[in-house]
N, C-alpha and C. Protein backbone atom coordinates (compact mmCIF):
# COMPACT_ATOMS: atom_id res chain seq x y z
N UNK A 1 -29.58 16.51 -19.21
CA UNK A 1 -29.94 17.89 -19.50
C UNK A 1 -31.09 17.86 -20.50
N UNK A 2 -32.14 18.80 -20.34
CA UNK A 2 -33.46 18.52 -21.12
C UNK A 2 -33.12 19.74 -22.00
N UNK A 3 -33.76 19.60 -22.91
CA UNK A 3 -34.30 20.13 -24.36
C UNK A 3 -34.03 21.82 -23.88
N UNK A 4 -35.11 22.17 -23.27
CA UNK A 4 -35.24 23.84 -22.75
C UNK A 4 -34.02 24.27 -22.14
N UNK A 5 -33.36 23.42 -21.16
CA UNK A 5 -31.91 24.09 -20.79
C UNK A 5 -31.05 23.53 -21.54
N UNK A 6 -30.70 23.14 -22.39
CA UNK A 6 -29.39 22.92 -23.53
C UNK A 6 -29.93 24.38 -24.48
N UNK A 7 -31.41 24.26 -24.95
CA UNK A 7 -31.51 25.51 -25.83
C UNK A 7 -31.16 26.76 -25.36
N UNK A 8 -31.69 26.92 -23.80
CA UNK A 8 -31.02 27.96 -23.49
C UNK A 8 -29.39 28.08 -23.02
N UNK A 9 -28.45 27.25 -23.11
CA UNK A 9 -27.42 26.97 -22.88
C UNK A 9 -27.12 27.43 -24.33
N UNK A 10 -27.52 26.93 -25.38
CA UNK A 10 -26.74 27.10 -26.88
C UNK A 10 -26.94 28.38 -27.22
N UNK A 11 -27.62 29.14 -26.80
CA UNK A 11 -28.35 30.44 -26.86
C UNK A 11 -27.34 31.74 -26.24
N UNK A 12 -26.98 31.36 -25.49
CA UNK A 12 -26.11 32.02 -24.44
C UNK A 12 -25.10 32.79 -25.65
N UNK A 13 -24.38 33.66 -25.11
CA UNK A 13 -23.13 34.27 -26.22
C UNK A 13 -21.73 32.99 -25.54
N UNK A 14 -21.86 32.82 -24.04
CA UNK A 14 -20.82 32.62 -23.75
C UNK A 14 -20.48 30.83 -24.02
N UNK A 15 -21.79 30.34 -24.59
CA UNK A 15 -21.28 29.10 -25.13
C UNK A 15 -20.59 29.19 -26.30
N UNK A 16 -20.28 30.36 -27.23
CA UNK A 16 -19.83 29.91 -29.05
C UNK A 16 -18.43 30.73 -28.11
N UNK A 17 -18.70 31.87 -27.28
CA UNK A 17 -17.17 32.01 -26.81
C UNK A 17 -16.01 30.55 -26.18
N UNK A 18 -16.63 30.11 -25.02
CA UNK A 18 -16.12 28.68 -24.64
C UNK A 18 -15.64 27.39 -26.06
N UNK A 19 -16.82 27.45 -27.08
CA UNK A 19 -16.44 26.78 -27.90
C UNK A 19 -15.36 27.35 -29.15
N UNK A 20 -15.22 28.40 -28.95
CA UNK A 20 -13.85 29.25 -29.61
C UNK A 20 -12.87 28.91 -29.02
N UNK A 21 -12.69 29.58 -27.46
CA UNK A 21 -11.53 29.38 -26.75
C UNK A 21 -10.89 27.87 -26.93
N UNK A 22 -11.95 26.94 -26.51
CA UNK A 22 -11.42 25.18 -26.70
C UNK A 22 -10.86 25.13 -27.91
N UNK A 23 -11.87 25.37 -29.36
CA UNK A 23 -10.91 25.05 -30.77
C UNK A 23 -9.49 25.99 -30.96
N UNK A 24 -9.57 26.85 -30.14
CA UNK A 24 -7.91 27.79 -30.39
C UNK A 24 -7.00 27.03 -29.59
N UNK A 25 -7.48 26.38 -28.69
CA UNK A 25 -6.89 25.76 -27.44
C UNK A 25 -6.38 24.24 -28.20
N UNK A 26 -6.75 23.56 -28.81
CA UNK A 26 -6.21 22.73 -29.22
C UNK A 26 -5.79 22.64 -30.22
N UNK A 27 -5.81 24.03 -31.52
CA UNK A 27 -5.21 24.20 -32.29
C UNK A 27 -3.60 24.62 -32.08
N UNK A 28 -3.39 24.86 -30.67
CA UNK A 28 -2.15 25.00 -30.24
C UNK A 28 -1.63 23.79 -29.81
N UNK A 29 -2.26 22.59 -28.94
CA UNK A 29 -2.36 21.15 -28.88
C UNK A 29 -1.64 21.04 -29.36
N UNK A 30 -2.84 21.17 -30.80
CA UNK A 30 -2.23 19.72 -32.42
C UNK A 30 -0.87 19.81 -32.31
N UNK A 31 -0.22 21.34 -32.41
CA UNK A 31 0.99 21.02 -32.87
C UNK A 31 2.24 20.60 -31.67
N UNK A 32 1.40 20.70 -31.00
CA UNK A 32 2.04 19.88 -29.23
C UNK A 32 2.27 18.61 -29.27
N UNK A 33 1.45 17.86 -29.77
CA UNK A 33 1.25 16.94 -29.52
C UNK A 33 2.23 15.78 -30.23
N UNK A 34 2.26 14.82 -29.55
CA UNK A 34 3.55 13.97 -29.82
C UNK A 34 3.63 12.81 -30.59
N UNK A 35 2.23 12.53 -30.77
CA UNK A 35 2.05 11.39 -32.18
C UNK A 35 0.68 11.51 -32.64
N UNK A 36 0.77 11.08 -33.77
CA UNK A 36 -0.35 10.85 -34.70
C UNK A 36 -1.77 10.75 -34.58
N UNK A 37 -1.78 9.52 -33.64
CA UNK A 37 -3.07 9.51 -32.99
C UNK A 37 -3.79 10.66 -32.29
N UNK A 38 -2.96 11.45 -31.47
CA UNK A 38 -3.08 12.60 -31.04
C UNK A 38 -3.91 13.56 -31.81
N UNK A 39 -3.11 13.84 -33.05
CA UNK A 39 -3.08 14.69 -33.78
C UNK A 39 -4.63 14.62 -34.57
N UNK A 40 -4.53 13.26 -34.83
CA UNK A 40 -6.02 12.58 -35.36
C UNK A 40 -6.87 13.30 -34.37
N UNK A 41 -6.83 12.95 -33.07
CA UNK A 41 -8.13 12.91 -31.92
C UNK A 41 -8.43 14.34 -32.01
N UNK A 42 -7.71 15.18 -32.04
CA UNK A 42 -7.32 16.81 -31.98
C UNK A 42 -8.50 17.49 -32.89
N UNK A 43 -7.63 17.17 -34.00
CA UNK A 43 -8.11 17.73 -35.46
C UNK A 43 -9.78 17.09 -35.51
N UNK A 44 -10.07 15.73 -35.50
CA UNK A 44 -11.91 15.45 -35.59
C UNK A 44 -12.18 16.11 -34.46
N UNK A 45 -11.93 16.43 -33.37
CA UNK A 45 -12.42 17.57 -32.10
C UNK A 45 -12.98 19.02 -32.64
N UNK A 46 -11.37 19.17 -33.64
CA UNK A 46 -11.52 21.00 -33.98
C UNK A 46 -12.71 20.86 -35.01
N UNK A 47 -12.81 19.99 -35.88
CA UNK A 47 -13.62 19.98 -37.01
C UNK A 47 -15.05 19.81 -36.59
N UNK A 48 -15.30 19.23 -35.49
CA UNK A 48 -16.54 19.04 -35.16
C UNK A 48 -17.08 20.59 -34.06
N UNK A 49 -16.06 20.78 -33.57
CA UNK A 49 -16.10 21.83 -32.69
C UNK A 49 -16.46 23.82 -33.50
N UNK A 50 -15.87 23.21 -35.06
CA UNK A 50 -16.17 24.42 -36.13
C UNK A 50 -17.56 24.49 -36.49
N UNK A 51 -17.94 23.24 -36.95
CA UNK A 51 -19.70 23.37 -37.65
C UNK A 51 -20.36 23.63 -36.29
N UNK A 52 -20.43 23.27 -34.86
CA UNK A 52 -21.10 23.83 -33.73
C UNK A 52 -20.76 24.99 -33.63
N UNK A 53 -19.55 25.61 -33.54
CA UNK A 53 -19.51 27.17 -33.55
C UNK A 53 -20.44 27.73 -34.76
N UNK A 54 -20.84 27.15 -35.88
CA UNK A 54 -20.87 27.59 -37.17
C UNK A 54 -22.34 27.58 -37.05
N UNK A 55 -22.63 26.76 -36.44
CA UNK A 55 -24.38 26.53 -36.50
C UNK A 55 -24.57 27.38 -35.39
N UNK A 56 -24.00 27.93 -34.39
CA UNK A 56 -24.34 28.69 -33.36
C UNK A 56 -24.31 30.11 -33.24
N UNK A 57 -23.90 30.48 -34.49
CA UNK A 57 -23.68 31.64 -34.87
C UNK A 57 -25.03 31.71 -35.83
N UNK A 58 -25.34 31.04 -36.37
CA UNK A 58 -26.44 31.10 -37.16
C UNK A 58 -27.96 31.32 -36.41
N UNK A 59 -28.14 31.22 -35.24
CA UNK A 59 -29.10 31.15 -34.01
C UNK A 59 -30.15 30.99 -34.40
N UNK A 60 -30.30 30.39 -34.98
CA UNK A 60 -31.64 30.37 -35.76
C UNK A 60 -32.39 28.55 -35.10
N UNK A 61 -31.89 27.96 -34.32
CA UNK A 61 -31.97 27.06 -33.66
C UNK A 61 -33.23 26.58 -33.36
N UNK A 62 -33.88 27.27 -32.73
CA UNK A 62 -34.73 26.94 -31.73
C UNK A 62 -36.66 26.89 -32.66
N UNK A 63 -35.88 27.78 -34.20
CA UNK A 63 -36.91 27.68 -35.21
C UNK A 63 -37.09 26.30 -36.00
N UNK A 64 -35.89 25.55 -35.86
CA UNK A 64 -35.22 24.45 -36.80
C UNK A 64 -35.19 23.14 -36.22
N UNK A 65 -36.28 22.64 -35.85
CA UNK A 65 -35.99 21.60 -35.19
C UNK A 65 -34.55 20.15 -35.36
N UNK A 66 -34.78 20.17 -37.13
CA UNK A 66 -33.76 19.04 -37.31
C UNK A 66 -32.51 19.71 -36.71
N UNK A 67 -31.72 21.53 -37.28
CA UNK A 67 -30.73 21.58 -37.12
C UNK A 67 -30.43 21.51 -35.29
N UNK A 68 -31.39 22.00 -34.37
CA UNK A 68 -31.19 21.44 -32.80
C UNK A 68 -30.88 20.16 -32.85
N UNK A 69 -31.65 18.93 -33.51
CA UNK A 69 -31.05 17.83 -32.89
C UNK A 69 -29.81 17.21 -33.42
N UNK A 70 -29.69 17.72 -34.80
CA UNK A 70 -28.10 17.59 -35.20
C UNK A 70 -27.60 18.03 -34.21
N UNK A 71 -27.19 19.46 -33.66
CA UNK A 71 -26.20 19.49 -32.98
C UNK A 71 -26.33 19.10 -31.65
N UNK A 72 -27.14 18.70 -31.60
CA UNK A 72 -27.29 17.97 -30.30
C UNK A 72 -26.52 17.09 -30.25
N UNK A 73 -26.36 16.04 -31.36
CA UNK A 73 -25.70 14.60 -31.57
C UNK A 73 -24.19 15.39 -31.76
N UNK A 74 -24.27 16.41 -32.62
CA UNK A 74 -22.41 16.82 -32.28
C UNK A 74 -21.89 17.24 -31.02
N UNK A 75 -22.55 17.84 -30.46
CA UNK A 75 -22.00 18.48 -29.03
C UNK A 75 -21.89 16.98 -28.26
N UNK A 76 -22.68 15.80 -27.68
CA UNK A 76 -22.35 14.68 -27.79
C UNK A 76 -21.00 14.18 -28.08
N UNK A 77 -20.87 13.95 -29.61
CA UNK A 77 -19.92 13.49 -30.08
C UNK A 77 -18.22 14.05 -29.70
N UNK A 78 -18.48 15.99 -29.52
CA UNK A 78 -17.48 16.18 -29.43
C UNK A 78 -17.09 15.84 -28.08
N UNK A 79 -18.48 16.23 -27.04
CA UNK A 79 -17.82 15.72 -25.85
C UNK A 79 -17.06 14.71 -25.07
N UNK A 80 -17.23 13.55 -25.88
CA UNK A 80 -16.97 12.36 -25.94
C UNK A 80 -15.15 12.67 -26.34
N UNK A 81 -14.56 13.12 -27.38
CA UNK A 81 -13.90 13.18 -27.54
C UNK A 81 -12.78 14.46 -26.85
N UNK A 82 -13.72 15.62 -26.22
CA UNK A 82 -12.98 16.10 -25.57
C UNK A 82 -12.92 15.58 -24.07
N UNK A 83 -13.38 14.64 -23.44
CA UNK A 83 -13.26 13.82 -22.38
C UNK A 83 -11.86 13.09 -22.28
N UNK A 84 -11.72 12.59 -23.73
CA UNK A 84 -10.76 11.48 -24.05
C UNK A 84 -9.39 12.49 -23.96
N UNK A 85 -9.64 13.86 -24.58
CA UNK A 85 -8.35 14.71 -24.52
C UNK A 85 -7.81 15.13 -23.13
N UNK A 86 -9.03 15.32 -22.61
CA UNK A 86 -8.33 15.72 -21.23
C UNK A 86 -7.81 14.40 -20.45
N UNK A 87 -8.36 13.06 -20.57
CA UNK A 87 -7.86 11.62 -19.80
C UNK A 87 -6.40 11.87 -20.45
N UNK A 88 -6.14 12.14 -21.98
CA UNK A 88 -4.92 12.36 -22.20
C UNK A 88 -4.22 12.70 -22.58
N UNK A 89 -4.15 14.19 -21.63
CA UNK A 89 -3.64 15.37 -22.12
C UNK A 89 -2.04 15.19 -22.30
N UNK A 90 -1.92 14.26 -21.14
CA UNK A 90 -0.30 14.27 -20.35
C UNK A 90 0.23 13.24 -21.47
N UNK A 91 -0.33 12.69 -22.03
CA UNK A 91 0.49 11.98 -23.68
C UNK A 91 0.45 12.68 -24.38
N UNK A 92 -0.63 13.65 -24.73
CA UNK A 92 -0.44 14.44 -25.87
C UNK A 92 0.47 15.65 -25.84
N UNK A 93 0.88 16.67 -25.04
CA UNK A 93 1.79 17.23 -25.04
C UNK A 93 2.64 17.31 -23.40
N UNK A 94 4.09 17.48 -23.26
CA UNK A 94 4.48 17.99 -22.56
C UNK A 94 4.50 19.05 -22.24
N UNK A 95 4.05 20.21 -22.99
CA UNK A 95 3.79 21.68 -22.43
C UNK A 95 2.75 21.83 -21.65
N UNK A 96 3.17 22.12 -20.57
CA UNK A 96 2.68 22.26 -19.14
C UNK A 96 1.52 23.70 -20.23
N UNK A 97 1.99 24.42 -20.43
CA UNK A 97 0.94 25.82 -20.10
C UNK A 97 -0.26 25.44 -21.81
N UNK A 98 0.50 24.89 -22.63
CA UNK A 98 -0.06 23.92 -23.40
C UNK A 98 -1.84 23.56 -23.02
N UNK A 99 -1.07 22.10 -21.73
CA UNK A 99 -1.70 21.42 -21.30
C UNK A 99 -3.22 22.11 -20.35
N UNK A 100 -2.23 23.03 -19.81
CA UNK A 100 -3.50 24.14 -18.63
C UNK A 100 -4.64 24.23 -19.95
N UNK A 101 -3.97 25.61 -20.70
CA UNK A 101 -5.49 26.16 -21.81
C UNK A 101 -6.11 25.11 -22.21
N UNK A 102 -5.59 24.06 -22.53
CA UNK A 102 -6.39 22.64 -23.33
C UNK A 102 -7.50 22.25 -21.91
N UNK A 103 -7.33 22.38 -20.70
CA UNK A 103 -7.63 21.32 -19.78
C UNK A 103 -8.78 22.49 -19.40
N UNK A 104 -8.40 24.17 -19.18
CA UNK A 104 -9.36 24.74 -18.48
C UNK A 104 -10.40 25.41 -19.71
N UNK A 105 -10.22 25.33 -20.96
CA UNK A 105 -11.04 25.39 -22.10
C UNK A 105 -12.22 24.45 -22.47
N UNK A 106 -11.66 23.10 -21.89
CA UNK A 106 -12.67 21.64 -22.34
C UNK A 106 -13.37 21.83 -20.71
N UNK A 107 -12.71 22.18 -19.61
CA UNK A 107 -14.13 21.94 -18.86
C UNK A 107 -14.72 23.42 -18.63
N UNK A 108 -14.69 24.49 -19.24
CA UNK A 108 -15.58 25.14 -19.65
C UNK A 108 -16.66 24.78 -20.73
N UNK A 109 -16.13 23.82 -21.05
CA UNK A 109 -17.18 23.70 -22.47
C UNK A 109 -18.13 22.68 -21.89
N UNK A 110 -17.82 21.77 -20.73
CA UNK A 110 -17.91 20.41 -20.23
C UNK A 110 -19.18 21.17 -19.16
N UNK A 111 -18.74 22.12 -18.52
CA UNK A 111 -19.39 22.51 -17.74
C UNK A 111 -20.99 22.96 -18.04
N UNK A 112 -20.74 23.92 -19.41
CA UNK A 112 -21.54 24.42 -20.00
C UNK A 112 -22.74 23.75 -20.59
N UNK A 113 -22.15 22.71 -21.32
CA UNK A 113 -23.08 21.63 -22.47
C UNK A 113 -22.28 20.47 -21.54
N UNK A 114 -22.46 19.64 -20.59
CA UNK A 114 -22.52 18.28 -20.55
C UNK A 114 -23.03 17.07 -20.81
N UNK A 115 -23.42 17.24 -21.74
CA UNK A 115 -24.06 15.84 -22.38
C UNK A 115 -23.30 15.01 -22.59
């Protein structure tokens, strides 16, 4: 994905919505979830998933070169880690309806920003 369509992707309203829905979505997870590690993978997800909501609300992006390529490297990073949540969702909680919002939240977000 090049430069001009991620900016206009981050630009969108319905990317900081998608990236809401996912951090509410696994803030219900965390407490799903059945061990530690989990809980770890969860929580650096939500935390990284807050300063991108946080910088995306600020829209001021596209004036700022460093703050675009920061979050460039976070959206990255989180994706990486919300990849890993959905490979394992089915360890991290047994709640089936749990599991749905977690699974159809991350590939909205996946869909949106795939990097």
């Amino acid at each position: 994905m090049g430069t001009t369509p991620l900016l206009t992707a981050l630009k969108n309203p319905d990317t900081g919505q998608a990236y809401q829905d996912v951090y509410n979505a696994l803030g219900r997870a965390y407490w799903d979830a059945s061990d530690l590690q989990s809980k770890d993978l969860i929580h650096s997800a939500q935390e990284t998933i807050y300063e991108i909501i946080t910088e995306l609300d600020q829209q001021q992006l596209d004036a700022n070169t460093a703050a675009f390529t920061q979050l460039t490297a976070k959206i990255g990073a989180v994706n990486k880690a919300l990849k890993q949540i959905q490979d394992d969702i089915s360890k991290i909680t047994k709640n089936i309806s749990t599991a749905s919002t977690v699974l159809a939240a991350i590939g909205k977000v996946l869909s949106i920003l795939p990097l």
